[in-house]
Protein backbone atom coordinates (compact mmCIF):
# COMPACT_ATOMS: atom_id res chain seq x y z
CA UNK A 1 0.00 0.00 0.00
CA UNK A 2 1.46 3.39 -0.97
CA UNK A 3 1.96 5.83 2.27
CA UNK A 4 0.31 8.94 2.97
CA UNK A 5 2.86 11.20 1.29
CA UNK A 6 2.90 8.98 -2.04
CA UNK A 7 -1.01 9.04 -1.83
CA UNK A 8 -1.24 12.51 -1.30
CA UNK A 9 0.95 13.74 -4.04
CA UNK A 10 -0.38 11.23 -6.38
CA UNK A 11 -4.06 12.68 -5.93
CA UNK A 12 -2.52 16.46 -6.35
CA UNK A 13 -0.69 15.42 -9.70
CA UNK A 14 -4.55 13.70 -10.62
CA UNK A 15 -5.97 17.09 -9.84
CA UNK A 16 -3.54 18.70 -11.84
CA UNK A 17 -4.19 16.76 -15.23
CA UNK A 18 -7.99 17.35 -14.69
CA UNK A 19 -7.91 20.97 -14.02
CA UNK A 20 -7.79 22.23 -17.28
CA UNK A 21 -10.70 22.90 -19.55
CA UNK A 22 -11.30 20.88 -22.72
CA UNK A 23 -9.73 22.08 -25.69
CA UNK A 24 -12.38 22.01 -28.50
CA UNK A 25 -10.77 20.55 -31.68
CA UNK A 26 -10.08 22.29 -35.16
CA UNK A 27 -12.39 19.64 -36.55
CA UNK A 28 -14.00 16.26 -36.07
CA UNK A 29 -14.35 13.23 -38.63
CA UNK A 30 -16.37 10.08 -37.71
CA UNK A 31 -14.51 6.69 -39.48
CA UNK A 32 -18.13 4.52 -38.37
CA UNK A 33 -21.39 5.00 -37.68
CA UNK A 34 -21.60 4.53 -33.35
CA UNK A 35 -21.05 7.98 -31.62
CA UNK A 36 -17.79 7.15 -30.29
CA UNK A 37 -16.27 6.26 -33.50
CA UNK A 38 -14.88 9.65 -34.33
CA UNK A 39 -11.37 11.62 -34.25
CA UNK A 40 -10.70 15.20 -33.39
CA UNK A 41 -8.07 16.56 -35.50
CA UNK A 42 -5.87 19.57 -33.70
CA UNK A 43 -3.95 21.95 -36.24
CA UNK A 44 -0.56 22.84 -35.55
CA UNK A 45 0.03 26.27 -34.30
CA UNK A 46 2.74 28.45 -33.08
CA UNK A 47 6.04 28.98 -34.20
CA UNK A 48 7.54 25.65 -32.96
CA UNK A 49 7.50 24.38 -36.64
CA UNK A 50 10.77 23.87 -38.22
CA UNK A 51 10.78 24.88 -41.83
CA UNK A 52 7.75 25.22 -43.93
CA UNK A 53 6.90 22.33 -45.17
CA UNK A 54 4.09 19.59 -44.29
CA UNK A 55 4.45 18.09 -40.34
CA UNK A 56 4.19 15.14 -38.43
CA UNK A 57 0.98 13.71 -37.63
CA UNK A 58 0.62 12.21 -33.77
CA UNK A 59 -2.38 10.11 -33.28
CA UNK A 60 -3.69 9.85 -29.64
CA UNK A 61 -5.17 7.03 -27.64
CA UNK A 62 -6.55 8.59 -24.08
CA UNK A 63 -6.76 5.99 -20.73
CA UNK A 64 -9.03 5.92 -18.45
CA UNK A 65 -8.77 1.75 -17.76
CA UNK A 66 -11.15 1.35 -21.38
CA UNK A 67 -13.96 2.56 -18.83
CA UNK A 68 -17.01 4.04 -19.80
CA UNK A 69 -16.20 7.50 -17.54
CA UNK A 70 -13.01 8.24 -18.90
CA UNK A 71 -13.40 9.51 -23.17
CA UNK A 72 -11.00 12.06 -25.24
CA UNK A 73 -12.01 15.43 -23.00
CA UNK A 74 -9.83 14.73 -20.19
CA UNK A 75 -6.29 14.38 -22.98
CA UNK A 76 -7.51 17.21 -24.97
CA UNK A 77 -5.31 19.59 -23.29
CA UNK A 78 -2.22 17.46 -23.58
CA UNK A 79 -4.05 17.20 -27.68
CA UNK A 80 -3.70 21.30 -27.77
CA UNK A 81 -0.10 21.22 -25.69
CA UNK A 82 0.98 19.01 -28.70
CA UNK A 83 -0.37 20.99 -31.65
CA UNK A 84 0.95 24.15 -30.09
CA UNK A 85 4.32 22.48 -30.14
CA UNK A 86 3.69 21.88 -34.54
CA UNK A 87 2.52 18.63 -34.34
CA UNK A 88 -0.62 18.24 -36.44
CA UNK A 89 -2.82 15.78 -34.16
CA UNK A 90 -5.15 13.09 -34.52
CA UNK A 91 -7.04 12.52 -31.01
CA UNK A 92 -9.18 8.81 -31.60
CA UNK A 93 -12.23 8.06 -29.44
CA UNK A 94 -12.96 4.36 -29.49
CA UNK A 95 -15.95 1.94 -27.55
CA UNK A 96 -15.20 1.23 -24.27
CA UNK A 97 -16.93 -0.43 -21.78
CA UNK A 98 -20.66 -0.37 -20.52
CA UNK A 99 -22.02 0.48 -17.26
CA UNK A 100 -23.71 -2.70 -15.48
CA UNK A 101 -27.28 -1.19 -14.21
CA UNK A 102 -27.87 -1.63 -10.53
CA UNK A 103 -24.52 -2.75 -9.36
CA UNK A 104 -22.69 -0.77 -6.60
CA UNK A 105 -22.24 2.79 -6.55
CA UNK A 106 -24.60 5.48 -4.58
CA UNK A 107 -28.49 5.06 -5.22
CA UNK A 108 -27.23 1.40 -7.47
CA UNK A 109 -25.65 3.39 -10.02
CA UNK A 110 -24.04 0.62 -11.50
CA UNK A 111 -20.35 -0.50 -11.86
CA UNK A 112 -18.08 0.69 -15.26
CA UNK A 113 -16.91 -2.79 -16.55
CA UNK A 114 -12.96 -1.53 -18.55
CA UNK A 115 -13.44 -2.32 -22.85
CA UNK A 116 -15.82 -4.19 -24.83
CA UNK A 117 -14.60 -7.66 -27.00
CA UNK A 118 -14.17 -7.17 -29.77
CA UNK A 119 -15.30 -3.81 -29.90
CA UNK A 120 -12.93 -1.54 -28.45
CA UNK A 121 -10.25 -3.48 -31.00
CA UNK A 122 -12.60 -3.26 -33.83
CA UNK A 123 -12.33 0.78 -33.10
CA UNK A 124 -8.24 1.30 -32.86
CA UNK A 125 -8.38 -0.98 -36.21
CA UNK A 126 -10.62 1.12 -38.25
CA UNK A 127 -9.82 4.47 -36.85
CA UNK A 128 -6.20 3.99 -37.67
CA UNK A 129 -7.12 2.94 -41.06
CA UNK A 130 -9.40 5.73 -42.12
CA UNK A 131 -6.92 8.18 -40.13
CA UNK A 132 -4.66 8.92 -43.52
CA UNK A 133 -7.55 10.02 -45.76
CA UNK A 134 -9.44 11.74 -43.29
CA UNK A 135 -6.09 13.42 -41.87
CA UNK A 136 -6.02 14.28 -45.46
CA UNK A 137 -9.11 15.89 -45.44
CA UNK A 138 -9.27 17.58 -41.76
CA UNK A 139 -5.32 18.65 -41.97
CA UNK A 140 -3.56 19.54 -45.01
CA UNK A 141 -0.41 20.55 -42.83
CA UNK A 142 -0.01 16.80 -41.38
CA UNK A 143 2.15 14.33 -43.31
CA UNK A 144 0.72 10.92 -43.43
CA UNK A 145 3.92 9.48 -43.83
CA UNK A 146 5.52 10.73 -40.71
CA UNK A 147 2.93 9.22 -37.93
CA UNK A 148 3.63 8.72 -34.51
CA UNK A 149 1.09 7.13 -32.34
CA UNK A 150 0.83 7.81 -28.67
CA UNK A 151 -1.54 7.07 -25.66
CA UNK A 152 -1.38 7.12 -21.97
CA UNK A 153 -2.21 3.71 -19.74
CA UNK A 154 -4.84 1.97 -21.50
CA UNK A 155 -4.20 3.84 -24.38
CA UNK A 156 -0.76 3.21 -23.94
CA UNK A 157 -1.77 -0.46 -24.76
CA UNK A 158 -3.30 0.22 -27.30
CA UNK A 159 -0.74 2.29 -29.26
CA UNK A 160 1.80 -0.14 -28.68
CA UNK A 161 -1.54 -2.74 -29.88
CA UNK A 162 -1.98 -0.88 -33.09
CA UNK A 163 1.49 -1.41 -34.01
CA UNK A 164 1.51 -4.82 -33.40
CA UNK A 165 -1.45 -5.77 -36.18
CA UNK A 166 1.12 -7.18 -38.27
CA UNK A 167 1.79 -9.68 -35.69
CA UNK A 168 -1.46 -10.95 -34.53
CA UNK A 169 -2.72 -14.42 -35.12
CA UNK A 170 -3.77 -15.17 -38.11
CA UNK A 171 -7.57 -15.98 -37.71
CA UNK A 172 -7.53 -12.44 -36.06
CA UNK A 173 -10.02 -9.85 -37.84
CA UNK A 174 -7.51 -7.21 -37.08
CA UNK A 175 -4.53 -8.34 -38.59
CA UNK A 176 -2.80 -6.43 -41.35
CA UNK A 177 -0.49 -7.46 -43.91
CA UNK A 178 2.61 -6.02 -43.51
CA UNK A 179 3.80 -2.93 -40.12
CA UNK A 180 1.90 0.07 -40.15
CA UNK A 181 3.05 2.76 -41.78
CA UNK A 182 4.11 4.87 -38.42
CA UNK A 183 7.52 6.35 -37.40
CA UNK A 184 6.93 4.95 -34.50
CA UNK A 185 5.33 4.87 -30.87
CA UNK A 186 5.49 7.12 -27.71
CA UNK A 187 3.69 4.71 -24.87
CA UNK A 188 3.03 6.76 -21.83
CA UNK A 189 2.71 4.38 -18.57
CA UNK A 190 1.19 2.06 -21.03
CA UNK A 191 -0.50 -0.83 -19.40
CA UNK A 192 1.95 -3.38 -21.68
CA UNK A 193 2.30 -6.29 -20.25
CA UNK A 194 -1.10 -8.63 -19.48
CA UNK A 195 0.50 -10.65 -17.18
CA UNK A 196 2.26 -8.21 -15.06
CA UNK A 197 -0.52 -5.59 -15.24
CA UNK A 198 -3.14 -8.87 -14.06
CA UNK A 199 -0.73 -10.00 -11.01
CA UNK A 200 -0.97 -6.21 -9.62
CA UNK A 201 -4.26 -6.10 -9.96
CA UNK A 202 -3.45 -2.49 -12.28
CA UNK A 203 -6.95 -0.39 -12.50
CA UNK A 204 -9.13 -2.66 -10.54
CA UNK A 205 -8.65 -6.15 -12.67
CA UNK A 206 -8.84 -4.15 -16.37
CA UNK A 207 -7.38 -6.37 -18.69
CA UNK A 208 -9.38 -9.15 -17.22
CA UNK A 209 -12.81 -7.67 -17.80
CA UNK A 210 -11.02 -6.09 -21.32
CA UNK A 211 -11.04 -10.00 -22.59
CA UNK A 212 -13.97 -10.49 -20.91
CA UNK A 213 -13.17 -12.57 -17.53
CA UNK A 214 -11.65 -15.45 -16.13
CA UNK A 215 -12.57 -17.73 -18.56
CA UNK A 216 -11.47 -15.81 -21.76
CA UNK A 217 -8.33 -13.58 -20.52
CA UNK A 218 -5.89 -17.11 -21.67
CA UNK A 219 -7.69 -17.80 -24.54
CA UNK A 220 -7.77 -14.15 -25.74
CA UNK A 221 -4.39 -12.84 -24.37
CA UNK A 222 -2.38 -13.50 -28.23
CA UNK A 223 -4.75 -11.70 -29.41
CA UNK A 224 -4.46 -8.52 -27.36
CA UNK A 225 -1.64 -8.19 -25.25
CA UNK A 226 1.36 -6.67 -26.24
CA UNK A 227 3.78 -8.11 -24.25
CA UNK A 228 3.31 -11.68 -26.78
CA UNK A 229 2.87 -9.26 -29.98
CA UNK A 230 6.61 -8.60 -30.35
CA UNK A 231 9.15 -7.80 -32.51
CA UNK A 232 7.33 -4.90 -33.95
CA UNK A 233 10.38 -3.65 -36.11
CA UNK A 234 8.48 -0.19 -35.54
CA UNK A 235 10.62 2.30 -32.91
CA UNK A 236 8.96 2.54 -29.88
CA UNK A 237 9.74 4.71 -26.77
CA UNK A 238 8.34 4.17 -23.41
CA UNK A 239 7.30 7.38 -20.67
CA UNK A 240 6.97 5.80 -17.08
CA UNK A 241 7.47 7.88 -14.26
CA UNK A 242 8.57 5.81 -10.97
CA UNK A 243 5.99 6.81 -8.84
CA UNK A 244 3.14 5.63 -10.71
CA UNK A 245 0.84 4.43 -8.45
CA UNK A 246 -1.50 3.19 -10.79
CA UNK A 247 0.33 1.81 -13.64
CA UNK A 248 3.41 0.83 -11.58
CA UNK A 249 7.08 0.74 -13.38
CA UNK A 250 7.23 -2.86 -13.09
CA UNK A 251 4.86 -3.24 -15.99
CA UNK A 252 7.15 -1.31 -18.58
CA UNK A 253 10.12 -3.08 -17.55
CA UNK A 254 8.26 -6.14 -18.04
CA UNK A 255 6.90 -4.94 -21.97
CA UNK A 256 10.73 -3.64 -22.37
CA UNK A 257 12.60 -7.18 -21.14
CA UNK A 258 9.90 -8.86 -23.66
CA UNK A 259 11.33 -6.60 -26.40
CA UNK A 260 14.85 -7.15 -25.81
CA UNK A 261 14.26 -11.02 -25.50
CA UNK A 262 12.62 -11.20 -28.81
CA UNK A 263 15.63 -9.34 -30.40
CA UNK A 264 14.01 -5.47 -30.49
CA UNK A 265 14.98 -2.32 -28.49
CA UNK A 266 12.68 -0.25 -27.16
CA UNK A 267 13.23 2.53 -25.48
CA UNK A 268 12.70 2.99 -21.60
CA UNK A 269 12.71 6.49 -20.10
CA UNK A 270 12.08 6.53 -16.54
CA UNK A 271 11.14 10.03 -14.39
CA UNK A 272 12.18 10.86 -10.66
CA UNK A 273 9.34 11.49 -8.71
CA UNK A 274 6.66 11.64 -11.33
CA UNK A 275 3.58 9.45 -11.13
CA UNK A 276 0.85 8.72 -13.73
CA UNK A 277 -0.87 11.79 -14.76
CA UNK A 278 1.98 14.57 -15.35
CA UNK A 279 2.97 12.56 -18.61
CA UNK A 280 -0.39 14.00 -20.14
CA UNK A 281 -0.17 17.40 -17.69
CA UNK A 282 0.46 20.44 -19.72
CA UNK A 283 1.34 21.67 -16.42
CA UNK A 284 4.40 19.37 -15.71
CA UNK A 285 7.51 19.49 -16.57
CA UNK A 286 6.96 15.66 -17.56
CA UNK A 287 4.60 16.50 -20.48
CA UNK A 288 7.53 18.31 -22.32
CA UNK A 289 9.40 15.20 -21.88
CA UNK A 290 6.60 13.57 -23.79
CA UNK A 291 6.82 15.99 -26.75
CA UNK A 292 10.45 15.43 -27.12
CA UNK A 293 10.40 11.95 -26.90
CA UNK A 294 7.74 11.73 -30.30
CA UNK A 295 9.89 14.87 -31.97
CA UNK A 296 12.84 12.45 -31.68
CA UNK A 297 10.75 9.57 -33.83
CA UNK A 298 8.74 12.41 -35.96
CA UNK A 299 10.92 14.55 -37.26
């Protein structure tokens, strides 16, 4: 159990991240029909750009445990902090879980049950891609060709997911041909590793209700977890501060050991005394860390 102190300046670092308003995007594209399946698209802006010609295009994937409570508001500033830095950026909403009626809560409001099977995978798939025509579309600036996917905790996972299509079973509806066409990925406290994450019980049991329980997490775990969905041959960077009390560090060492035992590098930056939300905190020092970490792979 995490003392007072760790507590204590974990919830101020939560309050941080949540204090700022939403940033309303430059424009929004749906790529299916269901209300979540849509992407904000955030112009670059300022004079961060170098040169004058087209910029990279960072796709995020927000957390929030693939709970229903948690959708792309809460990141939007950490969208805006990016596009104010010249990134053109892509900010993907996705299905995530349901609410069960009834169960818990004050007055039986019900209990938030993390991702739906297969639907929250169905989403990442599609939305990443439709993203280069309706990037096309929505921002002229952004170059297609120079993508770097990020996402914090559970979208974390599923960044690091996204570029693992290529490497999914084969029966898997998912599964593309060939790596995506990305410079590569920024993971930020990523919930990587299944196993790991399951053992400390990360977010309440998640990725157990993700693949829908006991008796499908083994039977589902190739097909999800990407921790078994390795070498990607795509650069990838981890963000994991050591405090994290929520996603603890142990899980990215885990994701990064996997990598290095399956022949691939990946990248493992670790912050003094920074927990889980300062990676997406405009406010923190943490969050320019971020930016310079997917400038590295962009540019």
């Amino acid at each position: 159990m995490p003392d007072d102190a760790a507590a204590a300046r974990a919830a101020a670092e939560e309050q941080s991240a949540f204090s700022h308003p939403a940033v309303d995007p430059d424009s929004t594209a749906a790529y299916g029909d269901h209300p979540d399946q849509v992407i904000d698209f955030y112009a670059p802006r300022g004079e961060t750009v170098p040169g004058a010609g087209p910029v990279p295009l960072v796709v995020v994937l927000h957390g929030g445990a693939w709970r229903p409570p948690y959708d792309r508001k809460h990141i939007s500033p950490f969208a805006d902090f990016l596009a104010r830095r010249g990134f053109a950026v892509a900010s993907v909403e996705y299905r995530r879980g349901a609410v069960l009626p009834g169960q818990g809560g004050e007055g039986g409001a019900g209990v938030p049950v993390a991702g739906r099977w297969p639907d929250t995978f169905d989403d990442v798939a599609a939305a990443l891609d439709a993203l280069p025509a309706l990037a096309r579309e929505a921002l002229p600036q952004a170059d297609p060709r120079r993508m770097v996917i990020t996402g914090h905790s559970a979208g974390g996972h599923l960044a690091l997911w996204a570029a693992a299509r290529h490497l999914l079973p084969g029966d898997a509806p998912w599964r593309i041909s060939g790596p995506a066409p990305l410079r590569g990925v920024v993971a930020l406290a990523p919930i990587a590793d299944f196993e790991v994450s399951d053992k400390l019980g990360v977010c309440g049991g998640a990725v157990r209700q993700l693949l829908g329980g006991d008796e499908k997490f083994a039977e589902r775990r190739p097909y999800a977890d990407p921790a078994l969905l390795l070498p990607t041959g795509i650069a990838t960077a981890l963000v994991q501060g050591r405090t994290d009390l929520i996603v603890p560090q142990a899980v990215a060492e885990s994701y990064a050991d996997a990598a290095a035992k399956s022949g691939e590098m990946v990248g493992l930056t670790l912050l003094e005394d920074v927990g889980h939300f300062p990676l997406i905190d405009p406010a923190a020092d943490a969050c320019a860390v971020v930016a310079e970490e997917i400038a590295q792979l962009a540019w």
